[in-house]
N, C-alpha and C. Protein backbone atom coordinates (compact mmCIF):
# COMPACT_ATOMS: atom_id res chain seq x y z
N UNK A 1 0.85 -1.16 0.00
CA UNK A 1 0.00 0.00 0.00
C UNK A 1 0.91 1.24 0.00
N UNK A 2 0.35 2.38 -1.22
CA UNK A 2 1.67 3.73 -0.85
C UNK A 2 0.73 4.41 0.16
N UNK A 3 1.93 5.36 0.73
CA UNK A 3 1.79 6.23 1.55
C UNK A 3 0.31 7.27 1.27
N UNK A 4 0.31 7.64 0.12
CA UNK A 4 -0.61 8.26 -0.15
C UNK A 4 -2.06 7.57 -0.15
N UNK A 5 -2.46 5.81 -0.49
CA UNK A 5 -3.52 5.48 -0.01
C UNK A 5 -3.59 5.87 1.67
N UNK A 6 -2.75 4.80 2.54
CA UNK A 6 -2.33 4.86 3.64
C UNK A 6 -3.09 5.83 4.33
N UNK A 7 -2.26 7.30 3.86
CA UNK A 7 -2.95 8.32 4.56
C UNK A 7 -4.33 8.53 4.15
N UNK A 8 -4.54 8.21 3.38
CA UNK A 8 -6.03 8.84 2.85
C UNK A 8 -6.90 7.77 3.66
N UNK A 9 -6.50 6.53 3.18
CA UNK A 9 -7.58 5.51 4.62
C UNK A 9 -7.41 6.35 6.25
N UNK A 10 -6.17 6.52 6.61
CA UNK A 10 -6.17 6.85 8.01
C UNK A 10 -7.36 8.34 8.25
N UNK A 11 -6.86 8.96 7.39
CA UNK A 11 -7.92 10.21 7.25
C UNK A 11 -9.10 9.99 7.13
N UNK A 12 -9.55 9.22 6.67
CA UNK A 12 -11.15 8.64 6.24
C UNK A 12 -11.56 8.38 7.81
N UNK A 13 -11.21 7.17 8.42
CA UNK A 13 -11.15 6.57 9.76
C UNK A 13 -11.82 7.17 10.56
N UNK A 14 -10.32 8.92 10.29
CA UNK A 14 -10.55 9.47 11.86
C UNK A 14 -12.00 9.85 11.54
N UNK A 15 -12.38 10.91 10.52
CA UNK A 15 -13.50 11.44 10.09
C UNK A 15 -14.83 10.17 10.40
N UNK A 16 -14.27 9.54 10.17
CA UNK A 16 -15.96 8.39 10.14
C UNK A 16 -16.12 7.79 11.81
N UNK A 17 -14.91 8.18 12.63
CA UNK A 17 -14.96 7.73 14.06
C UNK A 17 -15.34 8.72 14.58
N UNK A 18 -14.89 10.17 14.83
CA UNK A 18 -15.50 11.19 14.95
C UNK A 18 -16.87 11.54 15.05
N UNK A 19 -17.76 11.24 13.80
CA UNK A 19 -18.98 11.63 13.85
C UNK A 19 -20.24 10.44 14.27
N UNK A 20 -20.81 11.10 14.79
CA UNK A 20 -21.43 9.84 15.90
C UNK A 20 -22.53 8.98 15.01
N UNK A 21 -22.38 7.83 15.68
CA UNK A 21 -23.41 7.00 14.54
C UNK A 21 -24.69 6.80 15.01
N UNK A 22 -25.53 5.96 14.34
CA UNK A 22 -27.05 5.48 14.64
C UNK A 22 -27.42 5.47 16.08
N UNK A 23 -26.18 4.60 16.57
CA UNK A 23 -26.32 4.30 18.12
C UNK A 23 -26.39 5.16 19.17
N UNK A 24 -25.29 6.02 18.84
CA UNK A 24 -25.21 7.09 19.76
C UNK A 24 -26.11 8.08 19.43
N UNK A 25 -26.56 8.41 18.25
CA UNK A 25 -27.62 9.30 18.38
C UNK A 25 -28.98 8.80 19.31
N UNK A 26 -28.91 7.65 18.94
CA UNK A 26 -30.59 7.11 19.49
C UNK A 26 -30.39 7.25 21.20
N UNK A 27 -29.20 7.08 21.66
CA UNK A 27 -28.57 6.87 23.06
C UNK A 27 -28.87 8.57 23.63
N UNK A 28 -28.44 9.41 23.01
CA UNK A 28 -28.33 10.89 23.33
C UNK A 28 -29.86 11.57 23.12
N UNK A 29 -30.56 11.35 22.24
CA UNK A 29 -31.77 11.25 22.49
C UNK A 29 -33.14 11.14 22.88
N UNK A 30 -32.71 9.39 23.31
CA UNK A 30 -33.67 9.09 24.50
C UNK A 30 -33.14 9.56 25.88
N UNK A 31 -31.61 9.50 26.18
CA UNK A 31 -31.05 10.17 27.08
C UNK A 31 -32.12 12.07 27.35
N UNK A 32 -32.15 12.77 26.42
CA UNK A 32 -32.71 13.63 26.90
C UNK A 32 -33.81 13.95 26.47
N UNK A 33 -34.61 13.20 25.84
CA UNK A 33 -36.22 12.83 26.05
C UNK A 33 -36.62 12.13 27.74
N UNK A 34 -36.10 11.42 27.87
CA UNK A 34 -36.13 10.56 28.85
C UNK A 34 -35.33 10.29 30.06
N UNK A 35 -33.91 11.27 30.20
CA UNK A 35 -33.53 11.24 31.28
C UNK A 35 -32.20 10.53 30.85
N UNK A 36 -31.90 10.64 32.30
CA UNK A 36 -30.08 9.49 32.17
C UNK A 36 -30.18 8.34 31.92
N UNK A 37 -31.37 8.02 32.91
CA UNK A 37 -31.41 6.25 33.39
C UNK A 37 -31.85 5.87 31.78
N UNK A 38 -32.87 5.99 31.04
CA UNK A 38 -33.36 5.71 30.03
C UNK A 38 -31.65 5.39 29.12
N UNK A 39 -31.57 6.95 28.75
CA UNK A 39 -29.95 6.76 27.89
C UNK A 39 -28.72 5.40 28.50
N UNK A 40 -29.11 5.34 29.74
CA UNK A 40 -28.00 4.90 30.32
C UNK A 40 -28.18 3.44 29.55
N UNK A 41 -29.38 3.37 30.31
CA UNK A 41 -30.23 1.96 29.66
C UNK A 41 -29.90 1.55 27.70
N UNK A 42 -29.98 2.48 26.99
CA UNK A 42 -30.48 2.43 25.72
C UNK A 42 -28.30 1.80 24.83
N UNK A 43 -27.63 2.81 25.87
CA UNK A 43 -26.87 2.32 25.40
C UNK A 43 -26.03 0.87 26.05
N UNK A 44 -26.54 0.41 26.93
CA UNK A 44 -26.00 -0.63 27.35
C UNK A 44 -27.04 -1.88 26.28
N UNK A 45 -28.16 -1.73 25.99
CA UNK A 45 -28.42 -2.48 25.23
C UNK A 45 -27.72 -2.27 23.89
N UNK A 46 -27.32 -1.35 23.68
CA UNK A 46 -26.56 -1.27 22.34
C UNK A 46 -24.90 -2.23 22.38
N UNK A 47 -24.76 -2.06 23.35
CA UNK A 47 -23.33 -2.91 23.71
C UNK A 47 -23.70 -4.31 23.73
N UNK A 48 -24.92 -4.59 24.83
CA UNK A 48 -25.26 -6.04 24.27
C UNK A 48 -25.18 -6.83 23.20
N UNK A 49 -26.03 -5.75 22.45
CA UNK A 49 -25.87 -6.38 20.96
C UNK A 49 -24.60 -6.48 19.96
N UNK A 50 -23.41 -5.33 20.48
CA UNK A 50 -22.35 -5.67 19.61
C UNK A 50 -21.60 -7.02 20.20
N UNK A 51 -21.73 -7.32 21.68
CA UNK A 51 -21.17 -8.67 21.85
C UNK A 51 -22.24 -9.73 21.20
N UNK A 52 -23.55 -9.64 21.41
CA UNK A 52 -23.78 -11.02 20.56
C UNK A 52 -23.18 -10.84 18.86
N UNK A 53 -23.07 -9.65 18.34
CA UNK A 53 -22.36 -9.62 17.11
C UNK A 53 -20.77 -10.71 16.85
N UNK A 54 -20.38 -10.14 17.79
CA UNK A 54 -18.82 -10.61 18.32
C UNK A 54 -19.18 -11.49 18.44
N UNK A 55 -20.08 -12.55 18.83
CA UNK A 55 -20.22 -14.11 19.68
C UNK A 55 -20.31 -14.47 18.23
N UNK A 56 -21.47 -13.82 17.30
CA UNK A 56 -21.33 -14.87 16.02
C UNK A 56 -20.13 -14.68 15.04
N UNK A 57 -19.66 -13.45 15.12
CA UNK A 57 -18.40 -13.47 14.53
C UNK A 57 -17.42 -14.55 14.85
N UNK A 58 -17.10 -14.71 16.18
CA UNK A 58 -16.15 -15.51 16.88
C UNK A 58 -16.31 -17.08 16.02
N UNK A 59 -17.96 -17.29 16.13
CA UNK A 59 -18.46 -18.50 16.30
C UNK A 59 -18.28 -19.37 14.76
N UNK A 60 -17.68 -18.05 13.61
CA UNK A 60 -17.25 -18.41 12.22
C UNK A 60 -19.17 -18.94 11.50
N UNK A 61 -19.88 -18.08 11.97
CA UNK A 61 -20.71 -17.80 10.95
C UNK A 61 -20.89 -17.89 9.90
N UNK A 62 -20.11 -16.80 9.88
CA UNK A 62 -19.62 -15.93 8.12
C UNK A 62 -19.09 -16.72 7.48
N UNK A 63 -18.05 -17.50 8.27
CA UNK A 63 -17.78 -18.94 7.04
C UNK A 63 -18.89 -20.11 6.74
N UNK A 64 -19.43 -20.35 7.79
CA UNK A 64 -20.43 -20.95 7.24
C UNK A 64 -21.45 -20.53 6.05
N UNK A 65 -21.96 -19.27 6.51
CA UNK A 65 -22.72 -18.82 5.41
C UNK A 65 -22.17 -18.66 4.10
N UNK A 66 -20.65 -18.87 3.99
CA UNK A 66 -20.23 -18.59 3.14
C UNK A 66 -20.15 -19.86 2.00
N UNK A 67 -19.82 -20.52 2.74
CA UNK A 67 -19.81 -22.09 1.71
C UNK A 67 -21.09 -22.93 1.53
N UNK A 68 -22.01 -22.28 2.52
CA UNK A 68 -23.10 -23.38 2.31
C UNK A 68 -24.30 -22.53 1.66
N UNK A 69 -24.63 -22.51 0.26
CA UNK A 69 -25.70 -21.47 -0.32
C UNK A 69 -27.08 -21.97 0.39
N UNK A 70 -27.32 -23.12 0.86
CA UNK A 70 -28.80 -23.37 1.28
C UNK A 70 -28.61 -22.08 2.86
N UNK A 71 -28.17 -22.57 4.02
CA UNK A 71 -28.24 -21.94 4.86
C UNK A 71 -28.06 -20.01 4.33
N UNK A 72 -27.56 -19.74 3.82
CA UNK A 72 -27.25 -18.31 3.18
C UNK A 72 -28.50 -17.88 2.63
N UNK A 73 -29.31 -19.13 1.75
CA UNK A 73 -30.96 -18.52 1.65
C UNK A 73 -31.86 -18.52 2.25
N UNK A 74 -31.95 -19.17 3.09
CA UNK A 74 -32.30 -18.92 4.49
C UNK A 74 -32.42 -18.39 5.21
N UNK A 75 -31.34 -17.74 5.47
CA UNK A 75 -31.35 -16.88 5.89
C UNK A 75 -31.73 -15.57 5.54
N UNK A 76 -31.56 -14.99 4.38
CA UNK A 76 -32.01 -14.09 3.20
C UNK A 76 -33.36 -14.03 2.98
N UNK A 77 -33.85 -15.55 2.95
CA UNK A 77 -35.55 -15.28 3.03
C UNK A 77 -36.22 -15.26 4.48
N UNK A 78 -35.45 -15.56 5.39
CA UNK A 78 -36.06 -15.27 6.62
C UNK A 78 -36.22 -13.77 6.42
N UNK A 79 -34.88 -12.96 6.32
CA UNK A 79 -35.02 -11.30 6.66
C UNK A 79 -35.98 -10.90 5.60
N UNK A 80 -35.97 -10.94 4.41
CA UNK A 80 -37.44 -10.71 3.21
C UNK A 80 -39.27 -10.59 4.09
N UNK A 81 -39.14 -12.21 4.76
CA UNK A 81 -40.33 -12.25 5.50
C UNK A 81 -40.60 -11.52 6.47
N UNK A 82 -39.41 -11.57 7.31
CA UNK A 82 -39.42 -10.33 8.38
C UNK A 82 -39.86 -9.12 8.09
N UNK A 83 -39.20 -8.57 7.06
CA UNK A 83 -39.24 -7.10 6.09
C UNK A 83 -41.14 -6.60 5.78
N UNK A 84 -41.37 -8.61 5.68
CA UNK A 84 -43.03 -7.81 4.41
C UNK A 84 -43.77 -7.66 5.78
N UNK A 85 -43.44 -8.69 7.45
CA UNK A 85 -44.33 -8.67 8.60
C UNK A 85 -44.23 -7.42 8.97
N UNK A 86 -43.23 -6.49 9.26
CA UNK A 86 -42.78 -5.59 10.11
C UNK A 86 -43.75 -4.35 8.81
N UNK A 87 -43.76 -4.39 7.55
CA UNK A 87 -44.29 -3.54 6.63
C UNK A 87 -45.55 -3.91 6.75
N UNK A 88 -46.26 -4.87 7.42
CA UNK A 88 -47.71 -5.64 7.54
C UNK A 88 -48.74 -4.92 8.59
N UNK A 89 -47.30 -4.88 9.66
CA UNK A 89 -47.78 -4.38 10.62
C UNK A 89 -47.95 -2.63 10.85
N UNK A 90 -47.25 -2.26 10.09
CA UNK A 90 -46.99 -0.57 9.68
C UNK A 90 -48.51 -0.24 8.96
N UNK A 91 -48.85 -0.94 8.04
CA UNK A 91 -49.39 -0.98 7.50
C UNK A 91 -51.02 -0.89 8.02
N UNK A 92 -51.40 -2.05 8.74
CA UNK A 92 -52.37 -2.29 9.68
C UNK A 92 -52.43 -1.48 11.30
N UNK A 93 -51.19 -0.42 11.30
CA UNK A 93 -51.24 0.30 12.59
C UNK A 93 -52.44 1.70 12.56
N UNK A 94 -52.60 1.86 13.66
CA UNK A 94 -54.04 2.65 13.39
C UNK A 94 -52.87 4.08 13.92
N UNK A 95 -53.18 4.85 13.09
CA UNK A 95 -52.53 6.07 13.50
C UNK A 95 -53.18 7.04 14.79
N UNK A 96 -52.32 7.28 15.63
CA UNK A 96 -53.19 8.28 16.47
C UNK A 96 -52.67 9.59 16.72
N UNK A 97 -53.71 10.34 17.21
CA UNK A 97 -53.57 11.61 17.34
C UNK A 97 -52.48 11.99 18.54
N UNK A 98 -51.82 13.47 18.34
CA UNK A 98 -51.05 13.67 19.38
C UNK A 98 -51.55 15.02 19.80
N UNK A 99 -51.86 14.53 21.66
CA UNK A 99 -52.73 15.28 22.54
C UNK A 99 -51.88 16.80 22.72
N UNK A 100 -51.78 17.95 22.29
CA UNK A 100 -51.25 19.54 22.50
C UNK A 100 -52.17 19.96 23.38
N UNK A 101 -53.22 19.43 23.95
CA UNK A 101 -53.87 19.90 24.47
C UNK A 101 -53.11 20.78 26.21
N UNK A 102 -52.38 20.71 26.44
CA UNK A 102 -51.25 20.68 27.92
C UNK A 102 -50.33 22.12 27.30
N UNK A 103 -50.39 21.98 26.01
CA UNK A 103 -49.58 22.87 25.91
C UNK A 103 -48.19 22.52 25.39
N UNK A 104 -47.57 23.83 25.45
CA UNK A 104 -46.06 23.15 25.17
C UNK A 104 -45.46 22.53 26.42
N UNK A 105 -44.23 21.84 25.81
CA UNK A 105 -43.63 21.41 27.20
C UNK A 105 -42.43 22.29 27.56
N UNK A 106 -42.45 22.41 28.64
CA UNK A 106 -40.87 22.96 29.18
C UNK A 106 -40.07 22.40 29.25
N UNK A 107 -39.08 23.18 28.53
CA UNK A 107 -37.62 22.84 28.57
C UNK A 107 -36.68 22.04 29.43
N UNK A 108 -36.27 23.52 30.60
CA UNK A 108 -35.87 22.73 31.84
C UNK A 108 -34.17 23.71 31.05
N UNK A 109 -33.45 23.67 32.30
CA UNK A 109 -32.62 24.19 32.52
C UNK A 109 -31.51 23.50 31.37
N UNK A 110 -30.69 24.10 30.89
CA UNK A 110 -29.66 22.59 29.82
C UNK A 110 -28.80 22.27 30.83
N UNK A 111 -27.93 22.55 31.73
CA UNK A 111 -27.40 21.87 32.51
C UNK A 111 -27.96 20.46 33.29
N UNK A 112 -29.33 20.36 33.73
CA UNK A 112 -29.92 19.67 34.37
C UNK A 112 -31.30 18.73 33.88
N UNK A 113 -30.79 19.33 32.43
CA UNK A 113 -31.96 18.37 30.85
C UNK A 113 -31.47 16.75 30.74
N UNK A 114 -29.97 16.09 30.72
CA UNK A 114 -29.59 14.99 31.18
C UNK A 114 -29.97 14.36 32.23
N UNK A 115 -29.85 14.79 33.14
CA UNK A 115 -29.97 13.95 34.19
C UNK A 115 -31.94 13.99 34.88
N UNK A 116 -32.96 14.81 33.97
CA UNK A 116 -34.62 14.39 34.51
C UNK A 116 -34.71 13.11 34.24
């Protein structure tokens, strides 16, 4: 690899580590919709899930799925089915109204917006 890819990957990296992803937004979020405990909560389930990630990584998955095309469609049509239930259910959800009746809500101090 020259120097000039090199740097340009390392540069990419920092930039894409830097800016916060899916997780942490949803974490910072419910964190101050909902308080610390909520956030605290939201991202420890997020960690959960990168170790069961890690468990199937470990567990050579990916090689399996890799050599065996039956299990690989299988899997592929499981997530498809999943996809049309979860769109089934979107679908069949009854929309409801949102009560303004209270008014707006208050803010709350920003120092002390984390931790309600």
């Amino acid at each position: 690899m020259t120097l000039e890819t090199w740097l340009a990957f390392f540069v990419a990296c920092w930039v894409i580590s830097l800016s916060p992803g899916a997780g942490a937004i949803a974490s910072m979020s419910c964190g101050l919709q909902y308080g610390f405990w909520r956030g605290y909560w939201n991202a420890i389930g997020l960690q959960i899930a990168l170790a069961g990630q890690i468990a199937v990584v470990a567990a050579g998955v990916g090689a399996l799925l890799a050599t065996s095309s039956l299990a690989f469609s299988l899997i592929k049509w499981f997530g498809v089915a999943y996809l049309l239930w979860l769109a089934l259910k979107q679908w069949q959800a009854v929309p409801s109204m949102l009560d303004d009746s209270a008014g707006p809500r208050p803010i709350g101090r920003p120092l002390t917006l984390v931790f309600r």
